[in-house]
C-alpha atoms as a PDB file:
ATOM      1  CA  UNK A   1     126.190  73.633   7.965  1.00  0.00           C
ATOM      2  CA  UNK A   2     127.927  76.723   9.756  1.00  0.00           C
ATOM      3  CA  UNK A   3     130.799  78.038   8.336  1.00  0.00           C
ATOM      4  CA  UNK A   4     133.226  79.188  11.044  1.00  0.00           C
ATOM      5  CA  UNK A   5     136.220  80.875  10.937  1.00  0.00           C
ATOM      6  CA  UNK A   6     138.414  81.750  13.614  1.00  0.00           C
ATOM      7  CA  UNK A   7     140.667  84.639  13.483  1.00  0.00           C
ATOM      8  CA  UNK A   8     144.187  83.940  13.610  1.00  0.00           C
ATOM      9  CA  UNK A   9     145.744  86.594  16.090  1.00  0.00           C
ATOM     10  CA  UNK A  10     148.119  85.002  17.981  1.00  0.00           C
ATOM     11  CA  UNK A  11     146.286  83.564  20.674  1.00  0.00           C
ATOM     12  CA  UNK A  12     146.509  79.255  22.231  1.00  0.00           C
ATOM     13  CA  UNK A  13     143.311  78.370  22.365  1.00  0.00           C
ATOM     14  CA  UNK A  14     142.473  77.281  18.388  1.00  0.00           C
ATOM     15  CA  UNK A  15     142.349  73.698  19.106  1.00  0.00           C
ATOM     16  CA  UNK A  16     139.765  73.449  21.361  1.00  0.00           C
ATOM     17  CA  UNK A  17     137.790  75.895  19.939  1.00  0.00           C
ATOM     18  CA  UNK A  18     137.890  74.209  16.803  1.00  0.00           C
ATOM     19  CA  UNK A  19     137.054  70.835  18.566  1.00  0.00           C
ATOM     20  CA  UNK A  20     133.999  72.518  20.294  1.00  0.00           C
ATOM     21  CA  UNK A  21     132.637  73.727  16.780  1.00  0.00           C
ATOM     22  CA  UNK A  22     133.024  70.692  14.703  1.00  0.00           C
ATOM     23  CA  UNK A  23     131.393  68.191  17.775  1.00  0.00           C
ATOM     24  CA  UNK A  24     128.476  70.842  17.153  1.00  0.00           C
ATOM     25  CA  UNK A  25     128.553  70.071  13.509  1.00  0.00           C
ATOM     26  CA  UNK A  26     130.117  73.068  12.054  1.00  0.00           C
ATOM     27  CA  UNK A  27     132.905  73.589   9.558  1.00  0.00           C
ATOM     28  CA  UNK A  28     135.702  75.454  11.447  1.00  0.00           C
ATOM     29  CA  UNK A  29     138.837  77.193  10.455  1.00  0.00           C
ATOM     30  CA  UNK A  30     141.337  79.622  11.299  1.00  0.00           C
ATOM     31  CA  UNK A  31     142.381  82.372   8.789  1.00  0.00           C
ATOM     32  CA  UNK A  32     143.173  85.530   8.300  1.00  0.00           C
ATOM     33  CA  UNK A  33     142.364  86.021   4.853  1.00  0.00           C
ATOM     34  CA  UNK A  34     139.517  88.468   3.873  1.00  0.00           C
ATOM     35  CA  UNK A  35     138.006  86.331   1.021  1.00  0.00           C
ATOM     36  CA  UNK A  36     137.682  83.686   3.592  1.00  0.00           C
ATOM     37  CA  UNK A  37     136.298  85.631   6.567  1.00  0.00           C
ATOM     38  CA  UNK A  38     133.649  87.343   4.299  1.00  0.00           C
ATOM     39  CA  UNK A  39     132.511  83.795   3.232  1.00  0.00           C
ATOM     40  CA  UNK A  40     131.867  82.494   7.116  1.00  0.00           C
ATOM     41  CA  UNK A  41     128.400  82.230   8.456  1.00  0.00           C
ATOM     42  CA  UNK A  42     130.055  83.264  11.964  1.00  0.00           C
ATOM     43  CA  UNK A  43     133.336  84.540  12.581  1.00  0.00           C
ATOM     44  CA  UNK A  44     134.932  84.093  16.218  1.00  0.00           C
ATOM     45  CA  UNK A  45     138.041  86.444  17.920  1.00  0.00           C
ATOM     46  CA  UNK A  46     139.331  84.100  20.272  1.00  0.00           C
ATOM     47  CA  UNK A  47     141.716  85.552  23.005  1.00  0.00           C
ATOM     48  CA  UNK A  48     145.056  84.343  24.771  1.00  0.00           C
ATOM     49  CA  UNK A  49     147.973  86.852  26.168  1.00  0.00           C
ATOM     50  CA  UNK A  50     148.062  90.908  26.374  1.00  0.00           C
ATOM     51  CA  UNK A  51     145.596  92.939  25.262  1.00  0.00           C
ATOM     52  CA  UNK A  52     148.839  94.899  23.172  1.00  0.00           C
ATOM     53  CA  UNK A  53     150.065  92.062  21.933  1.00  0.00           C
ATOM     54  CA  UNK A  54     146.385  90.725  20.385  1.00  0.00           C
ATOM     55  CA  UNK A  55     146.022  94.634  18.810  1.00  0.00           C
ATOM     56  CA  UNK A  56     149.573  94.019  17.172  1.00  0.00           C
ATOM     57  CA  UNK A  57     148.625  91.113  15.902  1.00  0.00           C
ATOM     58  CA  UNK A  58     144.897  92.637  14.656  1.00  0.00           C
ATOM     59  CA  UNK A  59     147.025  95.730  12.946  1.00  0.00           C
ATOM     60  CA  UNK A  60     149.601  93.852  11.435  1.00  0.00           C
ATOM     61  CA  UNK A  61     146.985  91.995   9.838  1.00  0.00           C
ATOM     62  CA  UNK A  62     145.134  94.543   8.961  1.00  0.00           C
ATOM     63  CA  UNK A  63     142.007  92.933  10.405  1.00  0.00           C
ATOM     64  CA  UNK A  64     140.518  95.982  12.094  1.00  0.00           C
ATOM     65  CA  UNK A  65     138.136  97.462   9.346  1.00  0.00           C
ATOM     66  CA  UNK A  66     137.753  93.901   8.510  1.00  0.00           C
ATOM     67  CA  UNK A  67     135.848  92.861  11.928  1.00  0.00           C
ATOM     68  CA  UNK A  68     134.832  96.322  11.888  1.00  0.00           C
ATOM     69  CA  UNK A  69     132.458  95.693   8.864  1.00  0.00           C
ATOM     70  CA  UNK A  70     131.218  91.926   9.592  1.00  0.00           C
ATOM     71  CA  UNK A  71     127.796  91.521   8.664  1.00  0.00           C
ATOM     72  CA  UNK A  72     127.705  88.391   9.830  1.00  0.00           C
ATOM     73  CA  UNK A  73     127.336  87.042  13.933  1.00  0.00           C
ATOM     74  CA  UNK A  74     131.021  87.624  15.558  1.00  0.00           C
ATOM     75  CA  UNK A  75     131.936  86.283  19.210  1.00  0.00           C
ATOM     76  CA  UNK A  76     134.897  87.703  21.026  1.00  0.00           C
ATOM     77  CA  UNK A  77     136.372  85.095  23.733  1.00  0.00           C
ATOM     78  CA  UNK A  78     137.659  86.503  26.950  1.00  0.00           C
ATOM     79  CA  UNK A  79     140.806  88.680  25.687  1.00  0.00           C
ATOM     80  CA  UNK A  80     139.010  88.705  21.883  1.00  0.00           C
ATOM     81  CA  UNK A  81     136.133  90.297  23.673  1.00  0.00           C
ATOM     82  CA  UNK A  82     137.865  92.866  25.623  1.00  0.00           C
ATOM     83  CA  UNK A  83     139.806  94.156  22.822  1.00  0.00           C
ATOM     84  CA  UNK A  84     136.292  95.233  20.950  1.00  0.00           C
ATOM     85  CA  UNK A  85     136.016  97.302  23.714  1.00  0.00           C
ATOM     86  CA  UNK A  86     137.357 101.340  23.150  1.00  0.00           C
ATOM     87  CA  UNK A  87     140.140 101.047  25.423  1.00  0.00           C
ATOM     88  CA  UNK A  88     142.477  98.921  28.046  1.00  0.00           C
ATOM     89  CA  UNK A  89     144.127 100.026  31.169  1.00  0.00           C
ATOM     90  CA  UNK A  90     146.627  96.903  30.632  1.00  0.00           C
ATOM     91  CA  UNK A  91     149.500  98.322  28.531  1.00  0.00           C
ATOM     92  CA  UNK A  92     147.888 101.041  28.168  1.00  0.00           C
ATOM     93  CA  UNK A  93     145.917  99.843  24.670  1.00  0.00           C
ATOM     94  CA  UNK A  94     143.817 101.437  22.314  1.00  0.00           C
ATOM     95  CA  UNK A  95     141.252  98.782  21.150  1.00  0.00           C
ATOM     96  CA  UNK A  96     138.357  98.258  18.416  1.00  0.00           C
ATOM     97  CA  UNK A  97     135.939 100.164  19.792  1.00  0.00           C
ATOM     98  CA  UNK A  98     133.265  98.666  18.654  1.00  0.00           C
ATOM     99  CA  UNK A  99     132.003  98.868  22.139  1.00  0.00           C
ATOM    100  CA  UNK A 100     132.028 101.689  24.170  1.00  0.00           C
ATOM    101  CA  UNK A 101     134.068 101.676  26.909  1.00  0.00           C
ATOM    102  CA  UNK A 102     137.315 100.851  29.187  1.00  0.00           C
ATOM    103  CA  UNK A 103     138.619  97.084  30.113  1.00  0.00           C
ATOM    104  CA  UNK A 104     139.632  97.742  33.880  1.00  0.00           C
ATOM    105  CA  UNK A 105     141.929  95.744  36.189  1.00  0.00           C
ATOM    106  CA  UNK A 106     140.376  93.578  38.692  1.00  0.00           C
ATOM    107  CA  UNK A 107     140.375  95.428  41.989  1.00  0.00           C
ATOM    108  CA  UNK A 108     142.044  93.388  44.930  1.00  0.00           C
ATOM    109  CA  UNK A 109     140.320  92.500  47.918  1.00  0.00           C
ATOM    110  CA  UNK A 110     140.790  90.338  50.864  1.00  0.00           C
ATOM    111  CA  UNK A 111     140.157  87.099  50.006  1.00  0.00           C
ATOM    112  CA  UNK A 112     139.826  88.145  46.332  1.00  0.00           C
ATOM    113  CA  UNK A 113     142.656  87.208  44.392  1.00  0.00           C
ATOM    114  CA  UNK A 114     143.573  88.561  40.791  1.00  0.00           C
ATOM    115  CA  UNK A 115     143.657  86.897  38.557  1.00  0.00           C
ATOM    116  CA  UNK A 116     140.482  85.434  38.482  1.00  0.00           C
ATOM    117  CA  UNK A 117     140.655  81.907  37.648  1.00  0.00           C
ATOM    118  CA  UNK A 118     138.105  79.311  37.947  1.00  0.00           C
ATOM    119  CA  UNK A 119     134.707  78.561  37.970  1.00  0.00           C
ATOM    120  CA  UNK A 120     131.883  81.215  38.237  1.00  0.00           C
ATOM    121  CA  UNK A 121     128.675  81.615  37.823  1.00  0.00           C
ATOM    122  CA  UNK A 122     126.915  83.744  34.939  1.00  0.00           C
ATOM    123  CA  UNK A 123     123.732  85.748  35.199  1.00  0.00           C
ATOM    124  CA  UNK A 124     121.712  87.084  32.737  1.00  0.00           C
ATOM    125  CA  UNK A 125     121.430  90.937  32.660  1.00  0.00           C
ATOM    126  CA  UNK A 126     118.851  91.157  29.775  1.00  0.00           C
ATOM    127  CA  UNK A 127     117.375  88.302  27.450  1.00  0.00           C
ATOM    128  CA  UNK A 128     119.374  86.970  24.802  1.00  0.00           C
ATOM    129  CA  UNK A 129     119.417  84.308  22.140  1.00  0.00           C
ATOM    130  CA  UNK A 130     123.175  83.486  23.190  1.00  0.00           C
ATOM    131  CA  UNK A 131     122.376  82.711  26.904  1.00  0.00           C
ATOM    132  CA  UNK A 132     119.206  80.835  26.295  1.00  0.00           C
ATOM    133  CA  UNK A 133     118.818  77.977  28.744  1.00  0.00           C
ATOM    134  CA  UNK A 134     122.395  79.055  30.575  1.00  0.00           C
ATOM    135  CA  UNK A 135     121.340  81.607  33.165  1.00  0.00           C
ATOM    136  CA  UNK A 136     123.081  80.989  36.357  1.00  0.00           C
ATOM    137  CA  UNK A 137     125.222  78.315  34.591  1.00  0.00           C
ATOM    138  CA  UNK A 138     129.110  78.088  36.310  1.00  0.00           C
ATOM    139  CA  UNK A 139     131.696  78.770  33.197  1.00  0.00           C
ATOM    140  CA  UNK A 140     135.815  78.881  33.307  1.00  0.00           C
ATOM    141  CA  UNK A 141     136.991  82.244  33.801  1.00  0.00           C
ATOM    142  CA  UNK A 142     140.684  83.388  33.409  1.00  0.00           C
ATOM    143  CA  UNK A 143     141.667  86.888  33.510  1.00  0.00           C
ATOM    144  CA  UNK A 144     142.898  90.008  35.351  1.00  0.00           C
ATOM    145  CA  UNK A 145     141.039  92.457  33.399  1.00  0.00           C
ATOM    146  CA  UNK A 146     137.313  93.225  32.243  1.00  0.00           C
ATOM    147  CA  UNK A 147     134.507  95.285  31.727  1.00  0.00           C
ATOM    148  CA  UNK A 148     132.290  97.291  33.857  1.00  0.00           C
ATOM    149  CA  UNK A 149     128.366  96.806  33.772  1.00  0.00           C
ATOM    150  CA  UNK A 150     126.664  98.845  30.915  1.00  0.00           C
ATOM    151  CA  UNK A 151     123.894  98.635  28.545  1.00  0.00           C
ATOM    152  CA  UNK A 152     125.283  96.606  26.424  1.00  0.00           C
ATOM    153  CA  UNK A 153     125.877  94.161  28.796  1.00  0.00           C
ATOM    154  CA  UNK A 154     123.436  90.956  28.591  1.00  0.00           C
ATOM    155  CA  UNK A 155     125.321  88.861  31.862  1.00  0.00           C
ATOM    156  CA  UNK A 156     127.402  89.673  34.737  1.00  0.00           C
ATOM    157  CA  UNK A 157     129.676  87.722  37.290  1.00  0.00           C
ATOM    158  CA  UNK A 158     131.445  88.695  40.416  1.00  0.00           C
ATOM    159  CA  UNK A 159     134.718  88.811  41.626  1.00  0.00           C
ATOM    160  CA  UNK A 160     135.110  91.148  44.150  1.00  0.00           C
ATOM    161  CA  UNK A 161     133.152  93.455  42.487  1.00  0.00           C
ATOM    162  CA  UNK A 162     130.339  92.638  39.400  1.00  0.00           C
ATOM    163  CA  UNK A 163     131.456  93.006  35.908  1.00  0.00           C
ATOM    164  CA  UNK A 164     130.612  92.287  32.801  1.00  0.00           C
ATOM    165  CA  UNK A 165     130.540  88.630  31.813  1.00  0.00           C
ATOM    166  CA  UNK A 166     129.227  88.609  28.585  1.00  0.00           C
ATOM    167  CA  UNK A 167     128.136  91.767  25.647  1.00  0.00           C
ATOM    168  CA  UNK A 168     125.846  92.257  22.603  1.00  0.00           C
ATOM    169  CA  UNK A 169     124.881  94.731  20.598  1.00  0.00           C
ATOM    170  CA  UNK A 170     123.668  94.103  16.991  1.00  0.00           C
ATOM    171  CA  UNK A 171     125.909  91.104  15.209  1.00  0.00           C
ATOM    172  CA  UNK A 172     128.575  91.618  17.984  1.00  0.00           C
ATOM    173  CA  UNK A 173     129.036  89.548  20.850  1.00  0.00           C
ATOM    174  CA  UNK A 174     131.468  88.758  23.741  1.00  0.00           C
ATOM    175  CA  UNK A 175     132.132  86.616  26.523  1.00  0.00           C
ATOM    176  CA  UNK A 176     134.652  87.064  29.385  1.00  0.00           C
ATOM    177  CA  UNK A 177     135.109  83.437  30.033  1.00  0.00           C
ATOM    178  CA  UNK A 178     136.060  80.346  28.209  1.00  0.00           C
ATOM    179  CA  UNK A 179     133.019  78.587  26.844  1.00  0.00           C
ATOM    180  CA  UNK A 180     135.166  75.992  24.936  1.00  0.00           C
ATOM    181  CA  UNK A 181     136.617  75.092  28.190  1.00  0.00           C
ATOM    182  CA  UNK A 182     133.293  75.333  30.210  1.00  0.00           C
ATOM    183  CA  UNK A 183     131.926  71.584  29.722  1.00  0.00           C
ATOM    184  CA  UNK A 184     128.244  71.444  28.684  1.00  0.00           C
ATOM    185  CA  UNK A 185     126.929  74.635  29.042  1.00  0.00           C
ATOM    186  CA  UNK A 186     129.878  76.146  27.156  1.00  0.00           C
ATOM    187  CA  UNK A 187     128.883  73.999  24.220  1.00  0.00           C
ATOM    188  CA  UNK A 188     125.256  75.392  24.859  1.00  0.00           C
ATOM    189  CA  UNK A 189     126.264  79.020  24.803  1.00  0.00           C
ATOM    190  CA  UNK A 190     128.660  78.045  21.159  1.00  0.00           C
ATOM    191  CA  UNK A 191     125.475  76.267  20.242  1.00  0.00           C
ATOM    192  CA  UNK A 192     123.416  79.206  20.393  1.00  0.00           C
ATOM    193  CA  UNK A 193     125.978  81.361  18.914  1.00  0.00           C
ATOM    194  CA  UNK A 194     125.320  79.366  15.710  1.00  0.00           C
ATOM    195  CA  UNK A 195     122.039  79.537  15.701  1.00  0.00           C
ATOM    196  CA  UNK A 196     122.462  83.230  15.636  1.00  0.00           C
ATOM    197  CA  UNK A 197     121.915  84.605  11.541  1.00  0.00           C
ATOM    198  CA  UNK A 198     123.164  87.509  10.242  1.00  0.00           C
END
């Protein structure tokens, strides 16, 4: 059985993450405690608010060189993956870094209104375990900021312009949108995060 633990940074979305994990079968809990994170078979940085105020939280915690180090498969949900980025314009932030790079407001456009909220559809950029039998899929998206295309990018979406919709590289992953939120296919995409071994 997967061991899951989600880490505790301030953000709304716990419940229904932890709902989405345990209908997959998987043990699921939030903590910030390193004895507990080392133990998880997949550790998840889930994502609601300011990019400052999810950094204040990480520091305060001192979770940094603790994600820093995982050995083990990590997702970062739509602000938890933009804050493993190097860098965000909103507040002005200085992130993780675990993946090169700046998080970028949404440009307005006619007809193009930030924030982006709602359904969109998610194409794969490169093959990866996480997106298997999802490309093209619609997911829930919710934000005003995000990443620009790059090679570490495995799926983009489009609002206005393309970005990046989902990351990897190594044991890290991200996703821009809300898979626990996303109906079927977001369970696929947490499914396959599972099946993902460190």
């Amino acid at each position: 059985m997967a061991n899951v633990v989600l880490l505790s940074t301030g953000g709304s979305n716990y419940t229904s993450l932890q709902s989405a994990f345990e209908r997959l079968g998987a043990r699921c809990q939030l903590s910030t405690e390193v004895d507990v994170i080392a133990a998880a078979s997949h550790v998840v940085l889930p994502g609601v608010g300011s990019a400052s105020s999810a950094m204040q939280a990480i520091q305060q915690q001192d979770l940094a060189p603790i994600i820093k180090s995982l050995k083990q498969p990590l997702l970062g949900i739509c602000l938890g993956m933009q804050v493993l980025y190097t860098y965000s314009e909103e507040s002005e932030q200085n992130c993780l870094g675990i993946f090169s790079g700046s998080i970028k407001r949404l440009a307005n456009a006619p007809g193009i209104r930030v924030p982006h909220m709602g359904w969109n559809s998610v194409h794969s950029t490169r093959v990866n375990p996480l997106l298997k039998g999802i490309d093209g899929a619609d997911f829930y998206f919710v934000h005003s900021y995000a990443a620009a295309l790059d090679e570490n990018s495995i799926a983009q979406s489009t609002h206005g312009n393309s970005f990046t919709a989902a990351v990897a590289s190594g044991n890290m992953y991200g996703v821009q949108f809300h898979p626990e939120r996303s109906g079927p296919q977001g369970q696929t995409l947490l499914e396959n995060f599972l099946s993902i071994s460190s």
